[in-house]
N, C-alpha and C. Protein backbone atom coordinates (compact mmCIF):
# COMPACT_ATOMS: atom_id res chain seq x y z
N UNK A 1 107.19 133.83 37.04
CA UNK A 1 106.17 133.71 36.03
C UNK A 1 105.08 132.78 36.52
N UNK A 2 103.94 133.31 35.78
CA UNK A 2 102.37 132.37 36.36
C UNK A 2 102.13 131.31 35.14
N UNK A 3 101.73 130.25 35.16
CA UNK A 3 100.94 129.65 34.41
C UNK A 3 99.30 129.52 33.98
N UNK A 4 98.25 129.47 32.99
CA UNK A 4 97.62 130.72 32.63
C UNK A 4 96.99 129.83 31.30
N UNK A 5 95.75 129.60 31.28
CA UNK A 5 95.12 129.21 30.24
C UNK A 5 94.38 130.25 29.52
N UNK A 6 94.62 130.43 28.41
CA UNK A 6 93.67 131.66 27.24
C UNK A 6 92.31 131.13 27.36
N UNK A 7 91.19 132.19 28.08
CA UNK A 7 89.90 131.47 27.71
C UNK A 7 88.96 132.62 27.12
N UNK A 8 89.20 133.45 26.67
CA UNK A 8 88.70 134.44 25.42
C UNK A 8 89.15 135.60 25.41
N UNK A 9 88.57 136.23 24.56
CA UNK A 9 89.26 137.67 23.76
C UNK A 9 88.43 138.67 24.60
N UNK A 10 89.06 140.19 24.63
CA UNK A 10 88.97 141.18 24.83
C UNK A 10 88.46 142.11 24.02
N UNK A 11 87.34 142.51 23.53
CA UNK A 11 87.32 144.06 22.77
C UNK A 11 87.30 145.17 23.03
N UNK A 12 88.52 146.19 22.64
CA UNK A 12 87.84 147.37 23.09
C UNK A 12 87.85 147.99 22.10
N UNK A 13 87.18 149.14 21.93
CA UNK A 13 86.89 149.72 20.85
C UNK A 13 87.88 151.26 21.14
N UNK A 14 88.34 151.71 22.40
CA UNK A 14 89.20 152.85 22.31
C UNK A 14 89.98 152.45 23.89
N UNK A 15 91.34 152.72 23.16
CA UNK A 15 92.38 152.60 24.03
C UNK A 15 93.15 153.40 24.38
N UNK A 16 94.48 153.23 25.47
CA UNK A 16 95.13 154.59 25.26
C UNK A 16 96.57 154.26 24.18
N UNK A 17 96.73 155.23 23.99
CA UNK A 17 98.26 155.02 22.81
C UNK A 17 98.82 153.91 23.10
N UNK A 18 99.24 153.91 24.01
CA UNK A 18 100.12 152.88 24.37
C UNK A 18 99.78 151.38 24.08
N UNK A 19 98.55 151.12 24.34
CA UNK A 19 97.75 149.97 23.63
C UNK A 19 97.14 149.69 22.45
N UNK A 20 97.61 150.81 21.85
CA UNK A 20 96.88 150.48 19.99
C UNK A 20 98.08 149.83 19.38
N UNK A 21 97.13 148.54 19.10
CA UNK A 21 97.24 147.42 18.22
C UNK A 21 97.68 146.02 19.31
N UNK A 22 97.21 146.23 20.44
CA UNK A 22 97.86 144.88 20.93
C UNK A 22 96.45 144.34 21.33
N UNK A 23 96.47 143.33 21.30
CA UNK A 23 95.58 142.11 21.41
C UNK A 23 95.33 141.92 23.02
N UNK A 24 94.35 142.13 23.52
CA UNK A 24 93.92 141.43 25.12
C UNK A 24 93.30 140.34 24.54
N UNK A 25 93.39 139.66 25.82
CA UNK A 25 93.20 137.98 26.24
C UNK A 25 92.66 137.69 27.98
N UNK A 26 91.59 137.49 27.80
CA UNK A 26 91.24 136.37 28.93
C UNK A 26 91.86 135.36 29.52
N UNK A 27 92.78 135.54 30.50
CA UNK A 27 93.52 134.03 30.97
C UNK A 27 92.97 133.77 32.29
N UNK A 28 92.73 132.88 32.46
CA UNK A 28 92.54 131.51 33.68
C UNK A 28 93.60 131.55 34.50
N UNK A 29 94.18 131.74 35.50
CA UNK A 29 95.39 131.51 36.11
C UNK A 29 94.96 130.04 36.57
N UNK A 30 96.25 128.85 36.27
CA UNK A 30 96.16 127.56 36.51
C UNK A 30 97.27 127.72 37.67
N UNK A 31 97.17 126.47 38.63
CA UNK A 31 98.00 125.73 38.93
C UNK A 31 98.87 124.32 38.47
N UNK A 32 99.75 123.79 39.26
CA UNK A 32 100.70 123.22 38.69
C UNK A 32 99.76 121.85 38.14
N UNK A 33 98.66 121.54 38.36
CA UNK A 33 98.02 120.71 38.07
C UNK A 33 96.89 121.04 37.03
N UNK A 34 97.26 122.32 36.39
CA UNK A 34 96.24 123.08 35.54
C UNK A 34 94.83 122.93 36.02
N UNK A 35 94.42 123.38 37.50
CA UNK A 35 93.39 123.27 37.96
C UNK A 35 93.21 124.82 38.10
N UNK A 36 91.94 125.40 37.67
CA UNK A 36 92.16 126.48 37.89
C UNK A 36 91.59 127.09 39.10
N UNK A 37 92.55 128.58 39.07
CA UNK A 37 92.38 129.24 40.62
C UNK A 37 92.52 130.77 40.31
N UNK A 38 91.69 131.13 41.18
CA UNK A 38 91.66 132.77 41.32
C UNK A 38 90.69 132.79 40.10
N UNK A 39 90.66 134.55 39.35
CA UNK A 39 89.71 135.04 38.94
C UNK A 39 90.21 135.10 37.63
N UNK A 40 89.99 134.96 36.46
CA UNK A 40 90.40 135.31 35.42
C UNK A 40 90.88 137.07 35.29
N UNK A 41 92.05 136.94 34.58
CA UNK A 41 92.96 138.65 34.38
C UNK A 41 92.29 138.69 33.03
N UNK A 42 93.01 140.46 32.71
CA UNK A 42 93.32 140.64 31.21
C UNK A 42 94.96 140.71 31.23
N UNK A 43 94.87 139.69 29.84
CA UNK A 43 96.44 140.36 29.48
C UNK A 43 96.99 140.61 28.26
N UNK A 44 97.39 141.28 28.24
CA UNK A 44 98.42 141.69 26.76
C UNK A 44 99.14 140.52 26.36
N UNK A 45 98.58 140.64 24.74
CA UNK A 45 99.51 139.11 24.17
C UNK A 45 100.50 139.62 22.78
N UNK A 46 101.46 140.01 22.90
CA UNK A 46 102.28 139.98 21.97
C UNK A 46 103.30 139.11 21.52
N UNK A 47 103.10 137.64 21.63
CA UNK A 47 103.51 136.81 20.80
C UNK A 47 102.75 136.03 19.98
N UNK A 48 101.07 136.02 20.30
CA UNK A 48 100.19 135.49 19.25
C UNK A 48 99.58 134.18 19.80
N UNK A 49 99.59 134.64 20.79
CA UNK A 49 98.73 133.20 21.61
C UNK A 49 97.12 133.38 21.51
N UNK A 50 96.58 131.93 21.63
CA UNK A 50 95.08 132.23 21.19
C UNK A 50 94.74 131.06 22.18
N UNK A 51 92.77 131.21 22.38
CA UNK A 51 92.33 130.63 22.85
C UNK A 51 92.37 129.39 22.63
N UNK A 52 92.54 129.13 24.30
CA UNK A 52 92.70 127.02 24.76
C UNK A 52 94.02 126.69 24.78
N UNK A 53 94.99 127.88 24.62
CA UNK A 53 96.24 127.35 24.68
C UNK A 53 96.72 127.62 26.30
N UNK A 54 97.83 126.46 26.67
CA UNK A 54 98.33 126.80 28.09
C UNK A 54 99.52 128.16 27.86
N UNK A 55 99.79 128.73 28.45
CA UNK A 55 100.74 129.77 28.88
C UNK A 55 101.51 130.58 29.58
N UNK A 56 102.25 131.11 29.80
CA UNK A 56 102.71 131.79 30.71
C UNK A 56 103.24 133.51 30.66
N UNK A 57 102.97 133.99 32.18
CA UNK A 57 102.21 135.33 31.84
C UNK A 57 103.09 136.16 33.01
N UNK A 58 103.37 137.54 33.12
CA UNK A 58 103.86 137.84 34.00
C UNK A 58 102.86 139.15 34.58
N UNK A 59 102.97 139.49 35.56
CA UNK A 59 102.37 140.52 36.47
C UNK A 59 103.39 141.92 37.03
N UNK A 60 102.54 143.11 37.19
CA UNK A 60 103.32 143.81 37.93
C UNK A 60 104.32 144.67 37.17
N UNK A 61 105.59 145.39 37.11
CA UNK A 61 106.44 145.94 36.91
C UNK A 61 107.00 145.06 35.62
N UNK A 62 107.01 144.11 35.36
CA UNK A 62 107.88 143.51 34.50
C UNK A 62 106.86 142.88 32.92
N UNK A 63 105.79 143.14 33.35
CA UNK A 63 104.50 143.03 32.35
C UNK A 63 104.66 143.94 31.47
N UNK A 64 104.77 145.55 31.95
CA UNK A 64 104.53 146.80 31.06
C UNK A 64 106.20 146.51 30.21
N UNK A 65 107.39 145.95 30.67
CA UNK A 65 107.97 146.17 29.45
C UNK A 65 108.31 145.30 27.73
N UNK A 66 107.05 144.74 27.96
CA UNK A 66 106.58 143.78 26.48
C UNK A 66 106.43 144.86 25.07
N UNK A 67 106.09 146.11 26.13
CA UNK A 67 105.78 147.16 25.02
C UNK A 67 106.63 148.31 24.79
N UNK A 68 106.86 148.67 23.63
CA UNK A 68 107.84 149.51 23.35
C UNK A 68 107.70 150.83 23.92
N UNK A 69 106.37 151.15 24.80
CA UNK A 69 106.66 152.41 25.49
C UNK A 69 106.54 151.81 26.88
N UNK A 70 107.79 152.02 27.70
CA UNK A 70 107.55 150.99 28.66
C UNK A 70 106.48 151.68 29.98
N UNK A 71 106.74 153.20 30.36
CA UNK A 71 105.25 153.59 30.85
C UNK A 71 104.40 153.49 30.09
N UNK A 72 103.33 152.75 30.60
CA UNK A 72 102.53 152.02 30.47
C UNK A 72 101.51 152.12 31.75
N UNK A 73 100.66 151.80 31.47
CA UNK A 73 99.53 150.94 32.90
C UNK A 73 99.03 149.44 32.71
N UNK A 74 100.03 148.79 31.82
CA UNK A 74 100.17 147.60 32.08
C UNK A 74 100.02 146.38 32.99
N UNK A 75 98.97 145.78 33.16
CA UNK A 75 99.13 144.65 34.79
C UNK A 75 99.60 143.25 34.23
N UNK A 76 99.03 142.89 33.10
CA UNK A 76 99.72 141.10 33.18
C UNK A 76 100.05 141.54 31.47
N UNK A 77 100.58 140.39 31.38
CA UNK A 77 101.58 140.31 29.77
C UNK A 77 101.76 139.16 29.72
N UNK A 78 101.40 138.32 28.09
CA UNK A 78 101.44 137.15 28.06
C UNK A 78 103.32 136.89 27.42
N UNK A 79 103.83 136.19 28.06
CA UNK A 79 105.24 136.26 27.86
C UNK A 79 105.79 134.81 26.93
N UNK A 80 104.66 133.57 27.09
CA UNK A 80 105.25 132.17 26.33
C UNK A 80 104.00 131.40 26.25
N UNK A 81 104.45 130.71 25.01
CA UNK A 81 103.19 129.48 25.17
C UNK A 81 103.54 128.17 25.85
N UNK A 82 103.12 127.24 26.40
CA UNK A 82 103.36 126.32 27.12
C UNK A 82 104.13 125.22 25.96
N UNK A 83 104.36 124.78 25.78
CA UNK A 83 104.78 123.24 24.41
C UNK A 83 104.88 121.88 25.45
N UNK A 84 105.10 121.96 26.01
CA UNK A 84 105.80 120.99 27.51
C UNK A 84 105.07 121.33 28.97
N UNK A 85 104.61 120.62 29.91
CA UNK A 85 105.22 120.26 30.88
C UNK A 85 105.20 119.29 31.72
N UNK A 86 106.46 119.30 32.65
CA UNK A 86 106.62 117.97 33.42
C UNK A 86 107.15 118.42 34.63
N UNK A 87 106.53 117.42 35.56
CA UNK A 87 106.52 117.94 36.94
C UNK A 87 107.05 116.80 37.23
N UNK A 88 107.66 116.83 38.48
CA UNK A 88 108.73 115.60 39.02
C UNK A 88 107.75 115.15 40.00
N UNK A 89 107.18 114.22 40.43
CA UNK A 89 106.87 113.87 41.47
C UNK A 89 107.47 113.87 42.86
N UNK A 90 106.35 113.81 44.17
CA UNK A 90 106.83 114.33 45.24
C UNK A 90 107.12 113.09 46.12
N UNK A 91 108.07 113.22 46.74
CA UNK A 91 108.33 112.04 47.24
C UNK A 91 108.34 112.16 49.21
């Protein structure tokens, strides 16, 4: 799993079946220092995450099965919201 800041919404106005009624989201891919890197994705949010929150998101094969039809053309899926984190220092 990636870690992943919400930084705005998606509209589309026509989708395919498989995507009616789910919510896209703008995420930031962060690093472990929530610095961000790479390009902002879209992703599917079906637990109700909203903008400015930290999160975590998955990619690939394991994204499309958030949804009850699991073919799909699914690429990222928002899977948790952050509540915590703590990193151990490196020694």
């Amino acid at each position: 799993m990636k870690l992943g800041k919400v930084i705005g919404r998606v509209v589309s106005t026509r989708k395919i079946e498989s995507f009616e009624g789910i919510k896209l989201l703008l995420v930031q891919p962060v690093d472990e220092n929530l610095l961000p890197y790479g390009d902002p994705i879209v992703a599917a949010d079906t637990i109700q995450s909203g903008v400015g929150q930290l999160i975590y998101y998955e990619t690939s094969k394991e994204a499309g099965r958030v949804l009850p039809y699991t073919m799909n053309p699914l690429d990222a899926a928002i899977m948790g919201i952050v509540d915590n984190l703590n990193i151990e220092e490196k020694q």
